[in-house]
N, C-alpha and C. Protein backbone atom coordinates (compact mmCIF):
# COMPACT_ATOMS: atom_id res chain seq x y z
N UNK A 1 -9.06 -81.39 28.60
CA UNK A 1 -7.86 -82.15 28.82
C UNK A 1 -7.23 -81.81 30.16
N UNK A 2 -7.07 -80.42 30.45
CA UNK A 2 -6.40 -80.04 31.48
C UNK A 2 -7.15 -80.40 33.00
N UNK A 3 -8.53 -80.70 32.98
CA UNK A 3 -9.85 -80.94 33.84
C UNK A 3 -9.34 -82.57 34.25
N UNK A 4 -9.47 -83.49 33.07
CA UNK A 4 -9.18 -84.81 33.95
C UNK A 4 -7.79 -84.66 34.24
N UNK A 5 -6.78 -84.18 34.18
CA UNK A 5 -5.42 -83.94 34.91
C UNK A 5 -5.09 -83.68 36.27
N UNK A 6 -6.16 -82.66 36.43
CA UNK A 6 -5.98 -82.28 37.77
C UNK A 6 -6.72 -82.77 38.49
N UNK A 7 -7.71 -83.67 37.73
CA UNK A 7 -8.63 -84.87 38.90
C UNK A 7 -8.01 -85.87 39.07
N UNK A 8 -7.25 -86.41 37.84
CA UNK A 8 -6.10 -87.25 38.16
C UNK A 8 -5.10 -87.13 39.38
N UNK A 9 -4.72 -85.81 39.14
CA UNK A 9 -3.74 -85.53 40.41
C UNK A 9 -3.62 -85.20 41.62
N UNK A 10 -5.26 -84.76 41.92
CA UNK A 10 -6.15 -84.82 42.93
C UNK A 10 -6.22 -86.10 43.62
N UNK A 11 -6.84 -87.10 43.01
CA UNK A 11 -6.81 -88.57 43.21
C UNK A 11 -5.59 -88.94 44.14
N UNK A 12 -4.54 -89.00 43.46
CA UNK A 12 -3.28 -89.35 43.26
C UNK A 12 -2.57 -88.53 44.68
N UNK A 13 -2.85 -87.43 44.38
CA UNK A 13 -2.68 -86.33 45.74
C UNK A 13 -2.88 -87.28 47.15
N UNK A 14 -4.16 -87.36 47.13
CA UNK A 14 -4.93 -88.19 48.23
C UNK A 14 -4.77 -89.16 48.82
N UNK A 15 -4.11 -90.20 47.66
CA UNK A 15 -4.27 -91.76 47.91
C UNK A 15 -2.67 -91.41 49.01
N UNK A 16 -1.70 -90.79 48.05
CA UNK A 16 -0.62 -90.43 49.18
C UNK A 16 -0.56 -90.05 50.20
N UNK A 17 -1.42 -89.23 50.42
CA UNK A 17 -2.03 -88.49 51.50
C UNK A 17 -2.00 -89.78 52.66
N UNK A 18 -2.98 -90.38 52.33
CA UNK A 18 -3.64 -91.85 52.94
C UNK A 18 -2.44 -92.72 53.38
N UNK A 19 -2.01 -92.96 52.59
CA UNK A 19 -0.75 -93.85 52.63
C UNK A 19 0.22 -93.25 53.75
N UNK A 20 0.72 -92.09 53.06
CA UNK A 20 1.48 -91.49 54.53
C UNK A 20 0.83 -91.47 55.70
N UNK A 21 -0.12 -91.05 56.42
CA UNK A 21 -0.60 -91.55 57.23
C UNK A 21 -0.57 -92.97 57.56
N UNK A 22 -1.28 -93.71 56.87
CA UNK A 22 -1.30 -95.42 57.53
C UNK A 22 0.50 -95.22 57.67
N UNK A 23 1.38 -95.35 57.28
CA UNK A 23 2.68 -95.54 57.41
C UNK A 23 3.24 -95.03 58.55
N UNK A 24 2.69 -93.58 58.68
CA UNK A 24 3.57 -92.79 59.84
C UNK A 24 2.40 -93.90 61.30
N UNK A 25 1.74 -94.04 61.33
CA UNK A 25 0.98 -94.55 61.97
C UNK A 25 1.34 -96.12 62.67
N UNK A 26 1.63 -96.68 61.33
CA UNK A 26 1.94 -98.01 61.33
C UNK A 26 3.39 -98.17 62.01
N UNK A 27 4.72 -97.37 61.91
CA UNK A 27 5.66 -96.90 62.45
C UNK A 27 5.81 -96.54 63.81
N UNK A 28 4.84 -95.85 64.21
CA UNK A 28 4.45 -95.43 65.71
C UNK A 28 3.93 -96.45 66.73
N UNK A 29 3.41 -97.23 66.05
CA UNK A 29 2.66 -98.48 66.53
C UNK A 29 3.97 -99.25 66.96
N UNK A 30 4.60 -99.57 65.64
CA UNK A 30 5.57 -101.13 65.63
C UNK A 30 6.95 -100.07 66.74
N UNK A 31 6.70 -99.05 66.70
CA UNK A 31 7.95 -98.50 67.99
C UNK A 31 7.37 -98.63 69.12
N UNK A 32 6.37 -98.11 69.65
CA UNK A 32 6.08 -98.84 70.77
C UNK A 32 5.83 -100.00 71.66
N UNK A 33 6.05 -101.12 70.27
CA UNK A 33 5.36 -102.49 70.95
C UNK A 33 7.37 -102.75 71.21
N UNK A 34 8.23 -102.04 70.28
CA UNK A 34 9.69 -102.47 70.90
C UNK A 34 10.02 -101.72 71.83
N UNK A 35 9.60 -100.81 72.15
CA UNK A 35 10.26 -100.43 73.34
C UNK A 35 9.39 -100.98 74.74
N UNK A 36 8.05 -101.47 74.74
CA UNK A 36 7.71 -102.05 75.82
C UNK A 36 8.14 -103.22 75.72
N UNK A 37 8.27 -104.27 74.73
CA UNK A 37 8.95 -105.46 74.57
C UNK A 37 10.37 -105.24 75.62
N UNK A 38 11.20 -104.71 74.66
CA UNK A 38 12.68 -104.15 75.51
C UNK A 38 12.83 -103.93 76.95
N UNK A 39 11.46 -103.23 77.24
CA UNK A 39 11.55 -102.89 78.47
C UNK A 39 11.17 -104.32 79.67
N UNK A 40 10.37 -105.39 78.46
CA UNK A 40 10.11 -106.24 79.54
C UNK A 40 11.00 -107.23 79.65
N UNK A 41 12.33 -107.36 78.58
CA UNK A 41 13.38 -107.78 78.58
C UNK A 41 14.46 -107.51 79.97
N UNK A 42 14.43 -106.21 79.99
CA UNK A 42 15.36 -105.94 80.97
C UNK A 42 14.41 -105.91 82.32
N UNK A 43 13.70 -106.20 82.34
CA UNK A 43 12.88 -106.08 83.71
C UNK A 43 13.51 -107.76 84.28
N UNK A 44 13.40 -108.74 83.27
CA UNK A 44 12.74 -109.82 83.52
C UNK A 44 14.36 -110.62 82.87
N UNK A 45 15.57 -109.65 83.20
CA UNK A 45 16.43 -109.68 82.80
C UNK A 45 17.80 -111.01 83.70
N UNK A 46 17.50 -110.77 84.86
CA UNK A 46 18.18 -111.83 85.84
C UNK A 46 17.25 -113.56 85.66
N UNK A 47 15.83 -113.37 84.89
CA UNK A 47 15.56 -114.55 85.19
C UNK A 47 15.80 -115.38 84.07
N UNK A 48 16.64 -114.72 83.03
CA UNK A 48 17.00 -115.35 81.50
C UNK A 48 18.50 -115.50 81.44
N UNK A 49 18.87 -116.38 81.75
CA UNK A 49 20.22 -117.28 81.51
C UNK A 49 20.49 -117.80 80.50
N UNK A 50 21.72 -117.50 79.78
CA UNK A 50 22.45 -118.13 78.52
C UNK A 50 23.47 -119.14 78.62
């Protein structure tokens, strides 16, 4: 009983494991595409009139 538990939680361990990664990853990604976005905002900032 106690054997599939801790393969269970092993599993389970892991998949989080995984997940946090893709996430912290996925986070790092979507910040950089705004701050070069941003940056090409204000570059390109005198030629955008409201």
């Amino acid at each position: 009983m106690d054997e599939k538990l801790y393969k269970k939680m092993k599993k389970i361990g892991a998949s989080n494991l995984v997940f946090g990664i893709v996430t912290l990853v996925f986070g790092i990604t979507a910040g950089v595409i705004l701050v070069i976005d941003g940056a090409r905002l204000l570059a390109h900032k005198s030629e955008n009139l409201f």
